[in-house]
PDB file of N, CA and C in Angstrom:
ATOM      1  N   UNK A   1     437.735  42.399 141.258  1.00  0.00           N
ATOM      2  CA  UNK A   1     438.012  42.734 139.878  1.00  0.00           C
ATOM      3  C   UNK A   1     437.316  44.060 139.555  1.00  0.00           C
ATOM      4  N   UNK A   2     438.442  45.165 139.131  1.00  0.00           N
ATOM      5  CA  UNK A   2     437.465  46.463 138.633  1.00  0.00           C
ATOM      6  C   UNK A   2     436.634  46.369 137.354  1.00  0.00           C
ATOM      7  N   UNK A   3     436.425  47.456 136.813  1.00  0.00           N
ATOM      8  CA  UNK A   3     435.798  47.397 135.785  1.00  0.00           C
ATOM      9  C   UNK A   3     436.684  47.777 134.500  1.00  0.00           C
ATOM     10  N   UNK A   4     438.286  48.275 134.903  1.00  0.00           N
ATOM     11  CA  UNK A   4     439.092  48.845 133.942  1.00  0.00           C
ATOM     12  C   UNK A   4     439.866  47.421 133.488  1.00  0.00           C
ATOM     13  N   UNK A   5     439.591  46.736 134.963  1.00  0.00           N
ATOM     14  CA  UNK A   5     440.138  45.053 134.419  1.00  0.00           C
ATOM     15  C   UNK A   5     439.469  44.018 133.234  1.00  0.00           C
ATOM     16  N   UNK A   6     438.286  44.420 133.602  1.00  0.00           N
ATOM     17  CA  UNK A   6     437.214  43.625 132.804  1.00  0.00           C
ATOM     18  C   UNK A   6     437.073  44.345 131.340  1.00  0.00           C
ATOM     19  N   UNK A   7     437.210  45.786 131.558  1.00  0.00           N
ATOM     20  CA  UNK A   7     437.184  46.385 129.283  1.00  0.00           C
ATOM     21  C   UNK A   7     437.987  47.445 130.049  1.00  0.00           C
ATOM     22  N   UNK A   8     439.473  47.062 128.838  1.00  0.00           N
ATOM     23  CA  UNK A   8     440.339  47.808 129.598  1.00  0.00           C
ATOM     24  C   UNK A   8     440.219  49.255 128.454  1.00  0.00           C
ATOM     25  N   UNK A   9     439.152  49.001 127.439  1.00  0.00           N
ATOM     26  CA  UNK A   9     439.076  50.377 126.516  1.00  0.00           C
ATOM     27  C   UNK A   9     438.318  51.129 127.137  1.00  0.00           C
ATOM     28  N   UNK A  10     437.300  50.807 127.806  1.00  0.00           N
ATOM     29  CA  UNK A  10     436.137  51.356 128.374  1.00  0.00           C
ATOM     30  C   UNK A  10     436.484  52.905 128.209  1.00  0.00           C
ATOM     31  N   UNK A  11     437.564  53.469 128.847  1.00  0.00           N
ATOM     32  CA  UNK A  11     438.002  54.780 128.436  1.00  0.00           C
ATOM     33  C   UNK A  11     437.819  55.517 127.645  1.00  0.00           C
ATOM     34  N   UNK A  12     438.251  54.966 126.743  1.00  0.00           N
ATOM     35  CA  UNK A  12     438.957  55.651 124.883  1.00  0.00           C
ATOM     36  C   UNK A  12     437.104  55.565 124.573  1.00  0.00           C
ATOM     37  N   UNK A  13     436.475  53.845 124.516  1.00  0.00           N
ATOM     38  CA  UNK A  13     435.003  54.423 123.922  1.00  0.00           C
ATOM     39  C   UNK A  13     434.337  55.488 124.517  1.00  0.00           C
ATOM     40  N   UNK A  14     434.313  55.654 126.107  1.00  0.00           N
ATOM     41  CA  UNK A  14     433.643  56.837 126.546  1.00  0.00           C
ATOM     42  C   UNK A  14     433.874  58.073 125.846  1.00  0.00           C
ATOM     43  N   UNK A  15     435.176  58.868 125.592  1.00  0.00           N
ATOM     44  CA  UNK A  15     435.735  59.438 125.464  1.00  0.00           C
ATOM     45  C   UNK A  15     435.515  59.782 123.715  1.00  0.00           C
ATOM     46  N   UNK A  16     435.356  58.928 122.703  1.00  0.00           N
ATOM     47  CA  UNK A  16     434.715  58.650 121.692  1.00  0.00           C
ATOM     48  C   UNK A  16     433.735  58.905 121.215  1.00  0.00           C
ATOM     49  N   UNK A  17     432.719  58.129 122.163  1.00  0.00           N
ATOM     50  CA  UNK A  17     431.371  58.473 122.573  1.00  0.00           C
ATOM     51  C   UNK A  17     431.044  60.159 122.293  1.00  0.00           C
ATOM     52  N   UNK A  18     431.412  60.707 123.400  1.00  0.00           N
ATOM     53  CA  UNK A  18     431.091  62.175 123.824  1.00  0.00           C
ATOM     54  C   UNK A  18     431.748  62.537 122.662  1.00  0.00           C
ATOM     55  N   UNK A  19     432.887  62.626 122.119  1.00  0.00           N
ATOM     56  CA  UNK A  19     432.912  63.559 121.010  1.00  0.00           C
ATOM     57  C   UNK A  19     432.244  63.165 119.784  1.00  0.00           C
ATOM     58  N   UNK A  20     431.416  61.834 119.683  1.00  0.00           N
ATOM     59  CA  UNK A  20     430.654  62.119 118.595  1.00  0.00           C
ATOM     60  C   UNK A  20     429.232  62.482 118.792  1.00  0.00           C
ATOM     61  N   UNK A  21     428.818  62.575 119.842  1.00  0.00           N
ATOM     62  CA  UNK A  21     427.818  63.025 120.582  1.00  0.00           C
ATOM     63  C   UNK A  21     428.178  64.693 120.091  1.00  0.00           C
ATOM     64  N   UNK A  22     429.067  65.203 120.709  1.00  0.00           N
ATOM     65  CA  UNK A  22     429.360  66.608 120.440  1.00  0.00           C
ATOM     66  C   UNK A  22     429.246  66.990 119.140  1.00  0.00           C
ATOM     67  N   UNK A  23     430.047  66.014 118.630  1.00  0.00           N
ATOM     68  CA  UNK A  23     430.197  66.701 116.399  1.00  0.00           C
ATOM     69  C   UNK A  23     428.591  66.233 116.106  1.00  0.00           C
ATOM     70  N   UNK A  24     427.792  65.366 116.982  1.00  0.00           N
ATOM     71  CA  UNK A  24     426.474  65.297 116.003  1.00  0.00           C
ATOM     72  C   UNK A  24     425.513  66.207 116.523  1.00  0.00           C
ATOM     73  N   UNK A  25     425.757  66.787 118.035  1.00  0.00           N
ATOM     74  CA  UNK A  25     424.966  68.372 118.032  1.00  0.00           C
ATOM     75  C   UNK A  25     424.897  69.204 117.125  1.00  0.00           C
ATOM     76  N   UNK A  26     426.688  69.498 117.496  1.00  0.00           N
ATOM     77  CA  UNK A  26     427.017  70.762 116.457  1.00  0.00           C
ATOM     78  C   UNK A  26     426.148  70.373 114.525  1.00  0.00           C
ATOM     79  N   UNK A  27     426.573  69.382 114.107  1.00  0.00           N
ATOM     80  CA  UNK A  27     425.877  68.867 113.106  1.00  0.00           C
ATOM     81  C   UNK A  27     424.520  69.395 112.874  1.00  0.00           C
ATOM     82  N   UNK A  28     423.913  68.803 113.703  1.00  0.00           N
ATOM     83  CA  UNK A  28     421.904  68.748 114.192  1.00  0.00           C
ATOM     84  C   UNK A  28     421.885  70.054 114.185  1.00  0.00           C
ATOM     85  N   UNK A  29     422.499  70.976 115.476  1.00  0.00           N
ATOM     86  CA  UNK A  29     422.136  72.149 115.205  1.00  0.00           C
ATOM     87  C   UNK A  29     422.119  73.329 113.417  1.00  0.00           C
ATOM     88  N   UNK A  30     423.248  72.804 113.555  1.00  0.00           N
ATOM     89  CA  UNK A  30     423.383  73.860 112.274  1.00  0.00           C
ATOM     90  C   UNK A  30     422.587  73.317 110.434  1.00  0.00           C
ATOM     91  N   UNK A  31     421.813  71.989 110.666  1.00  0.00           N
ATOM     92  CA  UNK A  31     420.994  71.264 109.804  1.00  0.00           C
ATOM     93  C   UNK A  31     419.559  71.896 110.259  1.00  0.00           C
ATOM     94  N   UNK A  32     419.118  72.094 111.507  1.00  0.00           N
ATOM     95  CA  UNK A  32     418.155  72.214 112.353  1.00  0.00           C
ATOM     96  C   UNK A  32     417.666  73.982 111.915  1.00  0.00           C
ATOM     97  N   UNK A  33     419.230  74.380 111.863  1.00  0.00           N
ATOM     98  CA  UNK A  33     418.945  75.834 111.868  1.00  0.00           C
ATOM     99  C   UNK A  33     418.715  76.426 110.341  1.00  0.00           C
ATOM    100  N   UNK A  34     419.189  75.287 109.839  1.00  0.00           N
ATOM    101  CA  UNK A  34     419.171  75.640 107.896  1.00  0.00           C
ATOM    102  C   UNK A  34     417.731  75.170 107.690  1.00  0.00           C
ATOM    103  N   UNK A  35     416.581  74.600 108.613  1.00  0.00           N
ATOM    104  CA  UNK A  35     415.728  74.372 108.070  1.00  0.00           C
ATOM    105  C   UNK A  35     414.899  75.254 108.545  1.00  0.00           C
ATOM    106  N   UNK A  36     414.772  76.167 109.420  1.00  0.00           N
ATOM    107  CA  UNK A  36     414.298  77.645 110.755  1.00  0.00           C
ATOM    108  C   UNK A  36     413.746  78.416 109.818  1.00  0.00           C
ATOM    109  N   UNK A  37     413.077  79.467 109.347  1.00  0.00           N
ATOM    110  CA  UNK A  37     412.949  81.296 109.198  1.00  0.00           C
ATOM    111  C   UNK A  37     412.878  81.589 110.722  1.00  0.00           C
ATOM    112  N   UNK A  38     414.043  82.199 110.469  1.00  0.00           N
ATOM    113  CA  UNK A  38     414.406  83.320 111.350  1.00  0.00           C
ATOM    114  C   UNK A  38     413.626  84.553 111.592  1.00  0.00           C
ATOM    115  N   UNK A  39     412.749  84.800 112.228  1.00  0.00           N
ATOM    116  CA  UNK A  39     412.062  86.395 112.270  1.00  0.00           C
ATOM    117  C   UNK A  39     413.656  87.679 112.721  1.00  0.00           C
ATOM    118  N   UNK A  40     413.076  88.842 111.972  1.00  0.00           N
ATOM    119  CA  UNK A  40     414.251  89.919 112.543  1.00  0.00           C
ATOM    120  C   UNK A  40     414.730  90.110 114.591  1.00  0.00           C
ATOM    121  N   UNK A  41     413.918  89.684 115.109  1.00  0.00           N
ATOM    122  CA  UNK A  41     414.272  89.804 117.073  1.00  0.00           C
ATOM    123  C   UNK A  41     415.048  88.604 116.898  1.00  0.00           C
ATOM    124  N   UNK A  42     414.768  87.003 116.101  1.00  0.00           N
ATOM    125  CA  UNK A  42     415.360  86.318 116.874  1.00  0.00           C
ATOM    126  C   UNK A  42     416.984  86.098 116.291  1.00  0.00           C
ATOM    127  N   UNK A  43     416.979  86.882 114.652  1.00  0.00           N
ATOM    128  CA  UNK A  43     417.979  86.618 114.114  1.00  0.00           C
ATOM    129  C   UNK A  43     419.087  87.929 114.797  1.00  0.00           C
ATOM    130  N   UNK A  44     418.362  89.094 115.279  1.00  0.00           N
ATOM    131  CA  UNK A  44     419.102  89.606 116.262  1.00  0.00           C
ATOM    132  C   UNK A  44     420.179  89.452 117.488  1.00  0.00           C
ATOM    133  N   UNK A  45     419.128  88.482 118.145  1.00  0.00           N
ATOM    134  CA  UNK A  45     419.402  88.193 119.699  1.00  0.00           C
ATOM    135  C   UNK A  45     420.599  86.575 119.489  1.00  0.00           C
ATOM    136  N   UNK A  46     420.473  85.596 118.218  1.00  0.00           N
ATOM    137  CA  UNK A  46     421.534  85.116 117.958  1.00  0.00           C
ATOM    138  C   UNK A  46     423.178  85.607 117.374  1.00  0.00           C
ATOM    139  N   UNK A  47     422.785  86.954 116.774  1.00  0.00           N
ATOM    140  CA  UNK A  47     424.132  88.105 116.491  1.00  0.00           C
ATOM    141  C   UNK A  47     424.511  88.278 117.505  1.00  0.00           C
ATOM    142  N   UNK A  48     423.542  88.600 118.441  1.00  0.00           N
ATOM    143  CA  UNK A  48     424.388  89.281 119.960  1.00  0.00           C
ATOM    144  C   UNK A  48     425.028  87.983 120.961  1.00  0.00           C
ATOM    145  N   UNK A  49     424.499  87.090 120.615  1.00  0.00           N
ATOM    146  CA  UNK A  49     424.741  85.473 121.551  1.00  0.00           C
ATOM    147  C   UNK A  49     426.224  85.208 121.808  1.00  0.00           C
ATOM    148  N   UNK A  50     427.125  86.074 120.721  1.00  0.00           N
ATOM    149  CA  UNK A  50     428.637  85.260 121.195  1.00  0.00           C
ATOM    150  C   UNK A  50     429.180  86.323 122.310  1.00  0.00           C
ATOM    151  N   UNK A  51     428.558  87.492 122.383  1.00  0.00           N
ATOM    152  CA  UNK A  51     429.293  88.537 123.088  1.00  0.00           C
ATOM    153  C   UNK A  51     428.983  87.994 124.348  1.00  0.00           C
ATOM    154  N   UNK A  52     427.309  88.226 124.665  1.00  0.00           N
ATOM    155  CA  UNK A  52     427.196  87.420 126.105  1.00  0.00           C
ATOM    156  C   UNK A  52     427.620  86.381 126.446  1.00  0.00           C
ATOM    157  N   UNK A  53     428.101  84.988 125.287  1.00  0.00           N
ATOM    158  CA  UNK A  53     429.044  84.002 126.123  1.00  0.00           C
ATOM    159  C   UNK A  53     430.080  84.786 126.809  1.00  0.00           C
ATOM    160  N   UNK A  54     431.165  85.625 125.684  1.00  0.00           N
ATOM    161  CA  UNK A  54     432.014  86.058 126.392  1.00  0.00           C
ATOM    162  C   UNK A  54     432.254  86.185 127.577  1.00  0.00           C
ATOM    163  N   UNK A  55     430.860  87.226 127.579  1.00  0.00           N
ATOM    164  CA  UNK A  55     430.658  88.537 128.979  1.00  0.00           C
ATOM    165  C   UNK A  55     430.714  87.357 130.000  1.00  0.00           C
ATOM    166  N   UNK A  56     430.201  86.178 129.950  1.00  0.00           N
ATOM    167  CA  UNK A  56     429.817  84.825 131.087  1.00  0.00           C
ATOM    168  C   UNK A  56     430.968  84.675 131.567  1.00  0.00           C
ATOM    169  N   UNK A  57     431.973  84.157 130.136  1.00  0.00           N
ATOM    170  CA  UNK A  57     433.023  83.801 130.320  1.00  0.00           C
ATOM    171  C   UNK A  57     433.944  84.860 131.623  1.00  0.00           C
ATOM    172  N   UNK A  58     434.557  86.094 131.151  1.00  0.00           N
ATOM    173  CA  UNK A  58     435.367  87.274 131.143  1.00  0.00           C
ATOM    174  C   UNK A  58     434.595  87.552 132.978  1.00  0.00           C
ATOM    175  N   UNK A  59     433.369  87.828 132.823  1.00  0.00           N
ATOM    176  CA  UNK A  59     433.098  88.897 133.808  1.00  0.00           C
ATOM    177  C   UNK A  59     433.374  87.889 135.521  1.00  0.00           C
ATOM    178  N   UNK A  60     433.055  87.029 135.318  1.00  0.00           N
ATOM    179  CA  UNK A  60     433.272  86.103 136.781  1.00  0.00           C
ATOM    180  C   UNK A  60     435.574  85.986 137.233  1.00  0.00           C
ATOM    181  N   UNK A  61     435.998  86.252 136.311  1.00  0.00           N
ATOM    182  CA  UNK A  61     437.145  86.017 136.384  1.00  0.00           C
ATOM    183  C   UNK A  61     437.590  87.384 136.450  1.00  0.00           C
ATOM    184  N   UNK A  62     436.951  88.654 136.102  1.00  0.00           N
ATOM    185  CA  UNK A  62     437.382  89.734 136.135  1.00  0.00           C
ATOM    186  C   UNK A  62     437.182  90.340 137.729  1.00  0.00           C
ATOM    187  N   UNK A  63     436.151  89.505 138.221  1.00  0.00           N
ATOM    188  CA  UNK A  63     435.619  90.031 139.558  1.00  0.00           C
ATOM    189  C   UNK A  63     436.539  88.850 140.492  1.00  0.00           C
ATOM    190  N   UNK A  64     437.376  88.313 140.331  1.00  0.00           N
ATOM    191  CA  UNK A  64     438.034  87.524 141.323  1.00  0.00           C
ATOM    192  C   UNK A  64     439.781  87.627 141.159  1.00  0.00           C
ATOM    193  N   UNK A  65     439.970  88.989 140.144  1.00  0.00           N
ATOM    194  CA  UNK A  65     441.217  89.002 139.576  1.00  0.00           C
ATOM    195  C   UNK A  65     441.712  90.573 140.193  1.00  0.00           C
ATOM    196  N   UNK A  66     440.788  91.308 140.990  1.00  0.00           N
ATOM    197  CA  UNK A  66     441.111  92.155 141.307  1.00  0.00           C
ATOM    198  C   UNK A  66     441.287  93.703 140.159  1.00  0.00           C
ATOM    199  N   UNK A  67     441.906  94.556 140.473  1.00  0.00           N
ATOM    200  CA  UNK A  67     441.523  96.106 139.730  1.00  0.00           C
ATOM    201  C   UNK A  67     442.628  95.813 138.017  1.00  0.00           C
ATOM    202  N   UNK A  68     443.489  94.557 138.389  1.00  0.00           N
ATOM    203  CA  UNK A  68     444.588  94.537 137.092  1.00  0.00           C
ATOM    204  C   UNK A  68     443.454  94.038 136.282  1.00  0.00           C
ATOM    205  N   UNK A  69     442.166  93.182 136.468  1.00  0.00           N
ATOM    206  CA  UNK A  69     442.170  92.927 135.654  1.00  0.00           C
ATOM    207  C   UNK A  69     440.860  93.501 134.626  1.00  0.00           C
ATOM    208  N   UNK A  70     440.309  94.719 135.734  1.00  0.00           N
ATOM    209  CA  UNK A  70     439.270  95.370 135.032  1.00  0.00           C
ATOM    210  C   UNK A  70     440.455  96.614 134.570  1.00  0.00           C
ATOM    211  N   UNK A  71     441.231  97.090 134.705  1.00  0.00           N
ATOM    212  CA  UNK A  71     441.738  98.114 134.168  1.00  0.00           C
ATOM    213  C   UNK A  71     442.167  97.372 132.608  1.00  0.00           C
ATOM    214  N   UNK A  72     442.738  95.767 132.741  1.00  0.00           N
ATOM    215  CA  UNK A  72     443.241  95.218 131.200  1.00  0.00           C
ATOM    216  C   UNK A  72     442.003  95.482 130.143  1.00  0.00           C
ATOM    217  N   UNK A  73     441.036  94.833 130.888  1.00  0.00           N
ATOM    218  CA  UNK A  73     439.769  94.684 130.050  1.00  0.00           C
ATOM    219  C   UNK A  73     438.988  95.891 129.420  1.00  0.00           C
ATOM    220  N   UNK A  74     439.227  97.157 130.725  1.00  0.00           N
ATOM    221  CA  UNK A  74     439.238  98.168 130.068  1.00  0.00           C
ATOM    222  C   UNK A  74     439.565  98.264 128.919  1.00  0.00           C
ATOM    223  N   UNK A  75     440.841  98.337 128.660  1.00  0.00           N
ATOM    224  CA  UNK A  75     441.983  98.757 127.769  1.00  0.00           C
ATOM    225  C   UNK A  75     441.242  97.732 126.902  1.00  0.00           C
ATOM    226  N   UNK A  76     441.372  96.400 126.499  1.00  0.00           N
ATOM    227  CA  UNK A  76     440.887  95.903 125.651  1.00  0.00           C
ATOM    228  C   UNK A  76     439.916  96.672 124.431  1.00  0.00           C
ATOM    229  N   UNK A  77     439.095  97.102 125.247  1.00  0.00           N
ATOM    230  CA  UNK A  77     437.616  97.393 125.499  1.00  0.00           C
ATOM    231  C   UNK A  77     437.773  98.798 124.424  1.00  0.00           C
ATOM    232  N   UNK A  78     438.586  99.596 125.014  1.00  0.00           N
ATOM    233  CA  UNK A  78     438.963 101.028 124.384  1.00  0.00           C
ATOM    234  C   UNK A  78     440.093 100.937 122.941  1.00  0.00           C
ATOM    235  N   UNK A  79     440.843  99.747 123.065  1.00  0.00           N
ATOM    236  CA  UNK A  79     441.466  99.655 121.908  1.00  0.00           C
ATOM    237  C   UNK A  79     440.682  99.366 120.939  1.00  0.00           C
ATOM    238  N   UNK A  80     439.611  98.379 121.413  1.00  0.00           N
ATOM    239  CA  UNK A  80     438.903  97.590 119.599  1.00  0.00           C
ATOM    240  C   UNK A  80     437.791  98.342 119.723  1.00  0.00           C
ATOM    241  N   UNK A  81     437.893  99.484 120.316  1.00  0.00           N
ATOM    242  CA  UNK A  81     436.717 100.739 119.523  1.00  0.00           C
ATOM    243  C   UNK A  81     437.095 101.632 118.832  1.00  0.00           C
ATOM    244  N   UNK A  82     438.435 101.957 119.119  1.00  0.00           N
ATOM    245  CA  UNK A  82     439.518 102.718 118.340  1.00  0.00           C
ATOM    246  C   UNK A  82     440.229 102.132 117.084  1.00  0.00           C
ATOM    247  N   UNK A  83     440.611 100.872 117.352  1.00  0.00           N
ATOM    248  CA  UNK A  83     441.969 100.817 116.566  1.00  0.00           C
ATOM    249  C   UNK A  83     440.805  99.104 115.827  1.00  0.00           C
ATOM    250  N   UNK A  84     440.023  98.836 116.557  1.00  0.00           N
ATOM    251  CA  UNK A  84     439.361  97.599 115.773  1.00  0.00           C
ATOM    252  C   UNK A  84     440.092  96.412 115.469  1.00  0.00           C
ATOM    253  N   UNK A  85     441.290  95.979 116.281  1.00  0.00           N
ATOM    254  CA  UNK A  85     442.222  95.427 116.030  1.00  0.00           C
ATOM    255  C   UNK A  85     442.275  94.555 117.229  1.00  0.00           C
ATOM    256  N   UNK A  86     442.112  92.681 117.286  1.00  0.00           N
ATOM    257  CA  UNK A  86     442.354  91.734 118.142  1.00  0.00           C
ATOM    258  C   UNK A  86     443.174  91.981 118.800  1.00  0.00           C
ATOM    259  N   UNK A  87     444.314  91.885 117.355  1.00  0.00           N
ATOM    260  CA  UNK A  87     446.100  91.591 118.414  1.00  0.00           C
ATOM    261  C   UNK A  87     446.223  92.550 118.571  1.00  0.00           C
ATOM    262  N   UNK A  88     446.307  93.793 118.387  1.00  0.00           N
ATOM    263  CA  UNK A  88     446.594  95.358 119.196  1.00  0.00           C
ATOM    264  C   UNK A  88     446.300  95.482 120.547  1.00  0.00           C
ATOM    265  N   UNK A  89     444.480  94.827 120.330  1.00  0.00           N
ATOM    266  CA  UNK A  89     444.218  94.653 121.657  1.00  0.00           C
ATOM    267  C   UNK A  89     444.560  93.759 122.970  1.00  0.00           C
ATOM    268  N   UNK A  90     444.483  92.440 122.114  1.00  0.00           N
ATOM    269  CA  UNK A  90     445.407  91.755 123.157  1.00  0.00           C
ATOM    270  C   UNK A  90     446.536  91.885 123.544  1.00  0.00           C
ATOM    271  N   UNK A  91     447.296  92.669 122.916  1.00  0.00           N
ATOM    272  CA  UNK A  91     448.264  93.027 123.226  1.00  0.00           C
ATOM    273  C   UNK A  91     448.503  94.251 124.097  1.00  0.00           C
ATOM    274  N   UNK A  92     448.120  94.949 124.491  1.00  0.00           N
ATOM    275  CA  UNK A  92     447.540  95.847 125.291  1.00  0.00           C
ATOM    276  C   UNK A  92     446.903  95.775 126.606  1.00  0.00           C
ATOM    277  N   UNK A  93     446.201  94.950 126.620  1.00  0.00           N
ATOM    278  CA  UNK A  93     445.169  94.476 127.634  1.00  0.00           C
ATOM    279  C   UNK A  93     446.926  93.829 128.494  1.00  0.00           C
ATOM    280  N   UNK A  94     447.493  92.688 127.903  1.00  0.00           N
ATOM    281  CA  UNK A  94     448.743  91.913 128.587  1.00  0.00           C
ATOM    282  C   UNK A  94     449.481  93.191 129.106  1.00  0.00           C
ATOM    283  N   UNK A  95     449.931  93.809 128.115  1.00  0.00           N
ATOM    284  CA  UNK A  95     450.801  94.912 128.985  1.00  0.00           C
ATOM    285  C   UNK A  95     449.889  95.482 130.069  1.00  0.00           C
ATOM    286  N   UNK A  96     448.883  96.253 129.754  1.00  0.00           N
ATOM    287  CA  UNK A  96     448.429  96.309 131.053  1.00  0.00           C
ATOM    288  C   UNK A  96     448.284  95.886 132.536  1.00  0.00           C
ATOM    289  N   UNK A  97     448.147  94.617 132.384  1.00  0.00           N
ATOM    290  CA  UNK A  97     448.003  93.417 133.226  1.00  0.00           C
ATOM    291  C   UNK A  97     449.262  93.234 133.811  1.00  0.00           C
ATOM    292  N   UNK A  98     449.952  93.587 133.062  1.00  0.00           N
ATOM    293  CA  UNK A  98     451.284  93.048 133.694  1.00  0.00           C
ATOM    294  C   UNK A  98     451.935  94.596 134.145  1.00  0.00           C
ATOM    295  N   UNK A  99     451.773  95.497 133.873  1.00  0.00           N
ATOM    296  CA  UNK A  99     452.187  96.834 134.140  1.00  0.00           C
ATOM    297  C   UNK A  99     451.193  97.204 135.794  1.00  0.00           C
ATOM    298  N   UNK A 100     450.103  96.966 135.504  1.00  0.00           N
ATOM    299  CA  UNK A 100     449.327  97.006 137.088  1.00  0.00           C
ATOM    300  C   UNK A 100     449.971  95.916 138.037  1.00  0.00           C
ATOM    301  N   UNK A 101     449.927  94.668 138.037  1.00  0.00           N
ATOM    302  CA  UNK A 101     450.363  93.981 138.456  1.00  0.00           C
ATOM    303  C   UNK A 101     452.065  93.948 139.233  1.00  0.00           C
ATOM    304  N   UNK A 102     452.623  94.607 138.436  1.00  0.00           N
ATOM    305  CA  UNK A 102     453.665  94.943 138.731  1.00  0.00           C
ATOM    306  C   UNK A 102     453.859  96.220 139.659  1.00  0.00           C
ATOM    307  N   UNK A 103     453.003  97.006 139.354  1.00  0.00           N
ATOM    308  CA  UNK A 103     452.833  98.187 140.180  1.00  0.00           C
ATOM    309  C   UNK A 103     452.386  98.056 141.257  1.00  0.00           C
ATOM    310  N   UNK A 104     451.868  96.607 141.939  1.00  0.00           N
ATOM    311  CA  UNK A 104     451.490  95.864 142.549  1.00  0.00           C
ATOM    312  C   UNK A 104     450.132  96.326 143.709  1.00  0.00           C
ATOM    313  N   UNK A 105     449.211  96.226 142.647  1.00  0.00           N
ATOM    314  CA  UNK A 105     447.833  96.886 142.727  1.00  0.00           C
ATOM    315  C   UNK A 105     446.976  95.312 142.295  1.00  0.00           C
TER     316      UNK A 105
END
C-alpha cells in the first residue's frame, strides 16, 4: 500500500502548505521591514537588489546562448538608455535574436 493510497490529498495539502508558507514570508518580510530604520548604504544596496537578481537570472543563460544572445541583450541594454522604454526594448532585443540567429551565428 503507497502512501497516495492511504491520503489520496496528501498532494493538494503539500502544495497548499508551501504556498502559504510563501504568502506568509512575503507577509513577515514586508511587516518585518515596516518595523527596520533603514540607514542610507542599506536602503541603497536594497534599490540596487532587483537588478542583480536579474543580472543572476540573464547572465548564466546569456553565456550558454551563444553571441545571439549577448548581441540581444546588448540591444536591450542600449535601447532603455535611449528610448527608456520596456516594450521598445523587448522588442528589439527579439528582433535581434531572431535576426542573428537567422544569420546563423
Amino acid at each position: 500500500m503507497t502512501a497516495g493510497e492511504t491520503f489520496p490529498h496528501a498532494p493538494l495539502l503539500a502544495i497548499a502548505g508551501m504556498a502559504l508558507m510563501t504568502y506568509g514570508m512575503r507577509v513577515g518580510g514586508f511587516w518585518l521591514m515596516g518595523r527596520v530604520t533603514l540607514t542610507g548604504r542599506a536602503r541603497r544596496m536594497l534599490e540596487a537588489l532587483p537588478g542583480s537578481v536579474v543580472a543572476a537570472i540573464v547572465l548564466p543563460v546569456m553565456a550558454s546562448s551563444g553571441p545571439a544572445a549577448f548581441l540581444a541583450v546588448g540591444a536591450v541594454v542600449l535601447s532603455m538608455f535611449v528610448r527608456r522604454n520596456e516594450f521598445i526594448a523587448l522588442g528589439l532585443g527579439l528582433a535581434v535574436a531572431i535576426a542573428v540567429r537567422a544569420a546563423g551565428l
